[in-house]
C-alpha atoms as a PDB file:
ATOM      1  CA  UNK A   1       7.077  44.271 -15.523  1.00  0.00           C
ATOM      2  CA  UNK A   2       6.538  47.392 -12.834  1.00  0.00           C
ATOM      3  CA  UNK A   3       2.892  45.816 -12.414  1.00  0.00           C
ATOM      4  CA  UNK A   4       4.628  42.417 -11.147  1.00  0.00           C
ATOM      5  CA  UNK A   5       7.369  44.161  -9.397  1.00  0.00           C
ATOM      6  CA  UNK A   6       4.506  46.738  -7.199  1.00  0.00           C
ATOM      7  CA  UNK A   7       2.677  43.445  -6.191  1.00  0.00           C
ATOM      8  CA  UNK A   8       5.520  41.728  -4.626  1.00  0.00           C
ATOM      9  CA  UNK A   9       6.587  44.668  -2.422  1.00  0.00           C
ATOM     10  CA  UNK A  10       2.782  45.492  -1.741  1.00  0.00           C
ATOM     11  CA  UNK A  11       2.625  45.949   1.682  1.00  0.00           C
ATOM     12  CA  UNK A  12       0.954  42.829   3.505  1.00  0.00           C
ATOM     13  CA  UNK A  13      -1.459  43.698   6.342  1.00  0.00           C
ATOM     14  CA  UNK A  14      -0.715  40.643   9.102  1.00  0.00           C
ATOM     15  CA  UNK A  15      -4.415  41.054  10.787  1.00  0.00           C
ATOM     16  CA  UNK A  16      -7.907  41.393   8.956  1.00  0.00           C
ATOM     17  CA  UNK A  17      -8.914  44.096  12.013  1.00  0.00           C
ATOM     18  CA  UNK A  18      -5.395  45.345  13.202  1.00  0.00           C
ATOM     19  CA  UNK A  19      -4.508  47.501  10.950  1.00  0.00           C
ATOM     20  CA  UNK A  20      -0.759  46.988  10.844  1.00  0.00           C
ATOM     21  CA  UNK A  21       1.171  46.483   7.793  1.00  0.00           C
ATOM     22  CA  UNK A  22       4.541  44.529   7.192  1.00  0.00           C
ATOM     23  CA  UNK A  23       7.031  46.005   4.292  1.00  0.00           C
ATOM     24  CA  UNK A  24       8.889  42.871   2.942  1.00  0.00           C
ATOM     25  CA  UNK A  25      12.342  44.292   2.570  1.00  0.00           C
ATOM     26  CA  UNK A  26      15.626  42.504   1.602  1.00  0.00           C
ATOM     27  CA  UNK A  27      16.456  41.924   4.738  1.00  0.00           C
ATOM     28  CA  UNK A  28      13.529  39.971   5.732  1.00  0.00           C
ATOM     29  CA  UNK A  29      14.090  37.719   2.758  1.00  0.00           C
ATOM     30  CA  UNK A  30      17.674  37.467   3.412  1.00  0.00           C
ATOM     31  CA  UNK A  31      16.919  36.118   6.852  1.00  0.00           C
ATOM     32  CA  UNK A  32      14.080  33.596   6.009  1.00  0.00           C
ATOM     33  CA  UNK A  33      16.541  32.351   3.253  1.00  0.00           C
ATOM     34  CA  UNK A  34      19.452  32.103   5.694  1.00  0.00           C
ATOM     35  CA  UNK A  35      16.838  30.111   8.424  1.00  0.00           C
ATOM     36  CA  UNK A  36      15.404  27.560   5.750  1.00  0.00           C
ATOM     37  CA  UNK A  37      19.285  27.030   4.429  1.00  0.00           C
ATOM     38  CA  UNK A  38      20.117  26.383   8.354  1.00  0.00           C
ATOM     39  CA  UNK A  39      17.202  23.493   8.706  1.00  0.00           C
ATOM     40  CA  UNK A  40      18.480  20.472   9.203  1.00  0.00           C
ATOM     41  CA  UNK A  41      15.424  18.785   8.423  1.00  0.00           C
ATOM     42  CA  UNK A  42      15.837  15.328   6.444  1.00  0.00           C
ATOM     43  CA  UNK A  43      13.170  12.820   5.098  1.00  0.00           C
ATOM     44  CA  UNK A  44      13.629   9.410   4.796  1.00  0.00           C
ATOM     45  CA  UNK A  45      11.453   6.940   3.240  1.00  0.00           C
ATOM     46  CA  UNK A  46      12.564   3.927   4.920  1.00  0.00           C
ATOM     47  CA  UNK A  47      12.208   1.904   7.056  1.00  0.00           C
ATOM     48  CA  UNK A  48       8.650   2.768   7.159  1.00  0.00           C
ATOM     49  CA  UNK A  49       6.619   4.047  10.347  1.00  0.00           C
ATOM     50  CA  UNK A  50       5.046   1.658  12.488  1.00  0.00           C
ATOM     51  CA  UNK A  51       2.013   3.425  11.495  1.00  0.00           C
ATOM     52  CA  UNK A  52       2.628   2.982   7.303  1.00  0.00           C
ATOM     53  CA  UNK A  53       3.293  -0.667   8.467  1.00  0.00           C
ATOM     54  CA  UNK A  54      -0.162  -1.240   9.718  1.00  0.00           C
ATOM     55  CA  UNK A  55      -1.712   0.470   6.910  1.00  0.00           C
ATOM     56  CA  UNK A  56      -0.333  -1.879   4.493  1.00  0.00           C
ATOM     57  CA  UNK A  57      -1.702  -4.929   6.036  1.00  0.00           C
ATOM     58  CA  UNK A  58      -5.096  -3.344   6.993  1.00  0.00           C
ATOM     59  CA  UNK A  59      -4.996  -2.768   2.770  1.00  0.00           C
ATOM     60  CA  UNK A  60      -3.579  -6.108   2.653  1.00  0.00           C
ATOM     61  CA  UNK A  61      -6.212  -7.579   4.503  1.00  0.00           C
ATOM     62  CA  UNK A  62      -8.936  -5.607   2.402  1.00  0.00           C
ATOM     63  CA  UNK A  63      -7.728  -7.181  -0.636  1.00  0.00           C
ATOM     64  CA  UNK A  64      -7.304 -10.658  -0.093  1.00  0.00           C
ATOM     65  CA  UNK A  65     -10.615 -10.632   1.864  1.00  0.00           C
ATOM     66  CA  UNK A  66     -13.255  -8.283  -0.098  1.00  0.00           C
ATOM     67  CA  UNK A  67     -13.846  -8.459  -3.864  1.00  0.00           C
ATOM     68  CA  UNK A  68     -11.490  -7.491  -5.649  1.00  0.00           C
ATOM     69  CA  UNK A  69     -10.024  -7.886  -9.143  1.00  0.00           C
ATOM     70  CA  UNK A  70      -7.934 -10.403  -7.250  1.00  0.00           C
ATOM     71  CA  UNK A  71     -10.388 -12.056  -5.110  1.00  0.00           C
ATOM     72  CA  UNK A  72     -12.796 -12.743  -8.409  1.00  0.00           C
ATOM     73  CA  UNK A  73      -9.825 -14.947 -10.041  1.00  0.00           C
ATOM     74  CA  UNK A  74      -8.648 -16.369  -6.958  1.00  0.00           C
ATOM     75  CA  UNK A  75     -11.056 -16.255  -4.713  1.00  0.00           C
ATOM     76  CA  UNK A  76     -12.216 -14.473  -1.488  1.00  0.00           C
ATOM     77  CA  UNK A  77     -10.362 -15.133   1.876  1.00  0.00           C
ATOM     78  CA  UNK A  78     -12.315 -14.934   5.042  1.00  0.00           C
ATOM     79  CA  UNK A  79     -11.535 -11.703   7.234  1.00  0.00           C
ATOM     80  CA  UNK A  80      -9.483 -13.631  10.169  1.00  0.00           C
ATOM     81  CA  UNK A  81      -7.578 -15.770   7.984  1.00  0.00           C
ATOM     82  CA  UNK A  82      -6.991 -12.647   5.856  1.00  0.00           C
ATOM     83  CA  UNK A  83      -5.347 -10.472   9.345  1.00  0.00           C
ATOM     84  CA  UNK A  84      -3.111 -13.031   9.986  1.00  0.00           C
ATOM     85  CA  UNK A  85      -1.618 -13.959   6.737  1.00  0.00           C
ATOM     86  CA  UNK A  86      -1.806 -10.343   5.997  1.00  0.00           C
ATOM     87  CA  UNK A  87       0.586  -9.384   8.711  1.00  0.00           C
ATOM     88  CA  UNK A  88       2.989 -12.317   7.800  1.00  0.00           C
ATOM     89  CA  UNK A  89       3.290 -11.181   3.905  1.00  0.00           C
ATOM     90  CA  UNK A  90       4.158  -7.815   5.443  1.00  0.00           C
ATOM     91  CA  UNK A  91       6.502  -9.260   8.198  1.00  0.00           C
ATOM     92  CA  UNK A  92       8.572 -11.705   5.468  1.00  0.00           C
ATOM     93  CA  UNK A  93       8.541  -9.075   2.955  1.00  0.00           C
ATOM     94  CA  UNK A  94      10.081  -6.237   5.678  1.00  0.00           C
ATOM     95  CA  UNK A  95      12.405  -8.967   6.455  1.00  0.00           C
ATOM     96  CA  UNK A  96      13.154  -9.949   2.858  1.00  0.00           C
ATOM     97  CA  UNK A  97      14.731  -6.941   1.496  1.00  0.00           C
ATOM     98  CA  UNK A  98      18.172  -6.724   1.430  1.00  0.00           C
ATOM     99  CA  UNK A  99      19.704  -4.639   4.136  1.00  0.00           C
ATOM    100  CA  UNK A 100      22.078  -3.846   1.298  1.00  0.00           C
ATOM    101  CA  UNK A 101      19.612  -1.586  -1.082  1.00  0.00           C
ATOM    102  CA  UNK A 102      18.633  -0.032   2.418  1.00  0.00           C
ATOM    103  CA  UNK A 103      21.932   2.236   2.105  1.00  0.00           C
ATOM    104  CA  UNK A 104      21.176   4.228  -0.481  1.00  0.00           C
ATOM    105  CA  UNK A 105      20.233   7.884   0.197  1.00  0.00           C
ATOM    106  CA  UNK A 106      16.656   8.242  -0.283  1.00  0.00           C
ATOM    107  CA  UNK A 107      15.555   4.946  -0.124  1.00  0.00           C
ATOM    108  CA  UNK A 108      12.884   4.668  -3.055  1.00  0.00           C
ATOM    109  CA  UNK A 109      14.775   0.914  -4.097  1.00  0.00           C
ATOM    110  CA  UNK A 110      14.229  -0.367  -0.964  1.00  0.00           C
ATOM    111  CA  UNK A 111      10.655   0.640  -1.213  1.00  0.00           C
ATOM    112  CA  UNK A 112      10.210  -0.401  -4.416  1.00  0.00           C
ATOM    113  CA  UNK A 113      11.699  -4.013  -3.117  1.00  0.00           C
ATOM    114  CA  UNK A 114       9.476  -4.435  -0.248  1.00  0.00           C
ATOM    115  CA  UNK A 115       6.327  -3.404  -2.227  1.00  0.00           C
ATOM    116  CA  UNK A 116       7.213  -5.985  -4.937  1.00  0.00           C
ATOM    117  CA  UNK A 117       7.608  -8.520  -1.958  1.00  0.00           C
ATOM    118  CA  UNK A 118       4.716  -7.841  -1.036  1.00  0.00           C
ATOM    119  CA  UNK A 119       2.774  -7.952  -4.167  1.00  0.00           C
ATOM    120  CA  UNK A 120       4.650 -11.942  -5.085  1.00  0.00           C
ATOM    121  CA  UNK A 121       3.834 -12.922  -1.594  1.00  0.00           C
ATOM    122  CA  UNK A 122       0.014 -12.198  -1.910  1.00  0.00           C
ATOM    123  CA  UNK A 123       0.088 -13.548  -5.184  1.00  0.00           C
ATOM    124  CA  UNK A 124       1.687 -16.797  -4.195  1.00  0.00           C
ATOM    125  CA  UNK A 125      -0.806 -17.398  -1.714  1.00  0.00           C
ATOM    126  CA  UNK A 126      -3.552 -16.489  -3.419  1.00  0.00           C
ATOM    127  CA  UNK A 127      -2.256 -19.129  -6.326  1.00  0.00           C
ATOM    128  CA  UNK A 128      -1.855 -21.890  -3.841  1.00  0.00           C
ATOM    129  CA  UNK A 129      -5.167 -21.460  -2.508  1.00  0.00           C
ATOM    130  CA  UNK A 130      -6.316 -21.277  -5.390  1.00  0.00           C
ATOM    131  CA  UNK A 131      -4.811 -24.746  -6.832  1.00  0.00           C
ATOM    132  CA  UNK A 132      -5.834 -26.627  -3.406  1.00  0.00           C
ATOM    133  CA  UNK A 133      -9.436 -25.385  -3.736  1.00  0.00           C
ATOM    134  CA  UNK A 134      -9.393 -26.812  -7.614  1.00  0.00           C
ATOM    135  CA  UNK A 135      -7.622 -29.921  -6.411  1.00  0.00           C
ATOM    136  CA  UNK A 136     -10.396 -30.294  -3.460  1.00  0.00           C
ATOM    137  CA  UNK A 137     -13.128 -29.004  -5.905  1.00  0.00           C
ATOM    138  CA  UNK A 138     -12.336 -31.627  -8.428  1.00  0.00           C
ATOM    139  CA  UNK A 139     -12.153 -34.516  -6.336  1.00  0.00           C
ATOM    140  CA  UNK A 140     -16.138 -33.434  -4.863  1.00  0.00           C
ATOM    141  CA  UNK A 141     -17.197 -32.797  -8.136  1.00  0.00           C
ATOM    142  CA  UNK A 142     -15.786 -36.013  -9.662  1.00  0.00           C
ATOM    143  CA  UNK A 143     -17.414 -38.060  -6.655  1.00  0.00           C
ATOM    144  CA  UNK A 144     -20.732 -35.919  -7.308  1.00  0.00           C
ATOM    145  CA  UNK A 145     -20.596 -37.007 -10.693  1.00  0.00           C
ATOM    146  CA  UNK A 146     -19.806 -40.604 -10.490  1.00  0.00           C
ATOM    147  CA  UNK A 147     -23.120 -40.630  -7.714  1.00  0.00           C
ATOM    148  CA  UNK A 148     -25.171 -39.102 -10.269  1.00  0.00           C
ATOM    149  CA  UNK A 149     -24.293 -40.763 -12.840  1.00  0.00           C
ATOM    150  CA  UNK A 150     -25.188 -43.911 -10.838  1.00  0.00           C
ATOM    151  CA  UNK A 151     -28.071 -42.986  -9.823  1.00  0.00           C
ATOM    152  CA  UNK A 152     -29.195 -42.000 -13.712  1.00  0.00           C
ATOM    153  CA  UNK A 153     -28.020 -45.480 -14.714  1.00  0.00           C
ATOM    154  CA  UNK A 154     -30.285 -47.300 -11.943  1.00  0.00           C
ATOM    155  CA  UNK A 155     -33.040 -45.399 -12.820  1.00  0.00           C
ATOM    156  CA  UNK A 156     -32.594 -45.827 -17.051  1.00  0.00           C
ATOM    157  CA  UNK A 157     -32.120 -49.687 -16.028  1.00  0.00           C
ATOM    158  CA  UNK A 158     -36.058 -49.771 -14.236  1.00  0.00           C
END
């Protein structure tokens, strides 16, 4: 225990060449403790920084547009289609969270909402596309089939 207590009230040299030493003492404690206690510093989660805001879409847009577990289900979205619908998700889903949940003191359920927001509105338009490109796919591969299929008959028949 004296081994613990002699390193704490080691002196502390404040230079590597100057020589001095500082003696913590009570009193220097007591008036750190007394300035920290006085901060009035507060941190707030929400709303997010302009700056957070454009990180989420530029991640946005990197998902929907490179591959991805996402993209390799639903397919890959070009880059410019991908900016723009990546800054509406993020716009509708800012503007979808209830101003309600944004009371609360630290605001981790309003965070929480607008990340889930997010998350369904990517999904939904990933789905979409997704069902549109099957609906257009089928309909050119049903026409490519029906021409081939022609084609095999005509030449079976001469």
């Amino acid at each position: 225990m004296t081994d613990q207590t002699e390193e704490q009230t080691a002196p502390v040299t404040t230079g590597e060449d100057s020589g001095t030493t500082v003696q913590p003492t009570d009193k220097n404690v007591e008036e750190t403790t007394k300035k920290l206690e006085n901060m009035t510093t507060s941190f707030s989660i929400w709303p997010p920084s302009q700056r957070t805001r454009d990180a989420v879409i530029k991640r946005l847009i990197e998902t929907l547009s490179d591959k991805s577990v996402l993209s390799d289900r639903y397919g890959v979205i070009p880059s410019d289609e991908a900016a723009g619908v990546a800054r509406s998700i993020e716009e509708e889903a800012f503007s979808a969270v209830p101003a309600s949940v944004a009371d609360g003191n630290d605001g981790i359920e309003i965070l929480q909402s607008y990340s889930k927001e997010i998350s369904k509105r990517m999904l939904d338009l990933v789905k979409s596309r997704s069902v549109e490109s099957v609906n257009n796919g089928a309909t050119v591969d049903a026409t490519a089939d029906d021409g081939s299929k022609d084609e095999e008959s005509s030449t079976a028949e001469a």
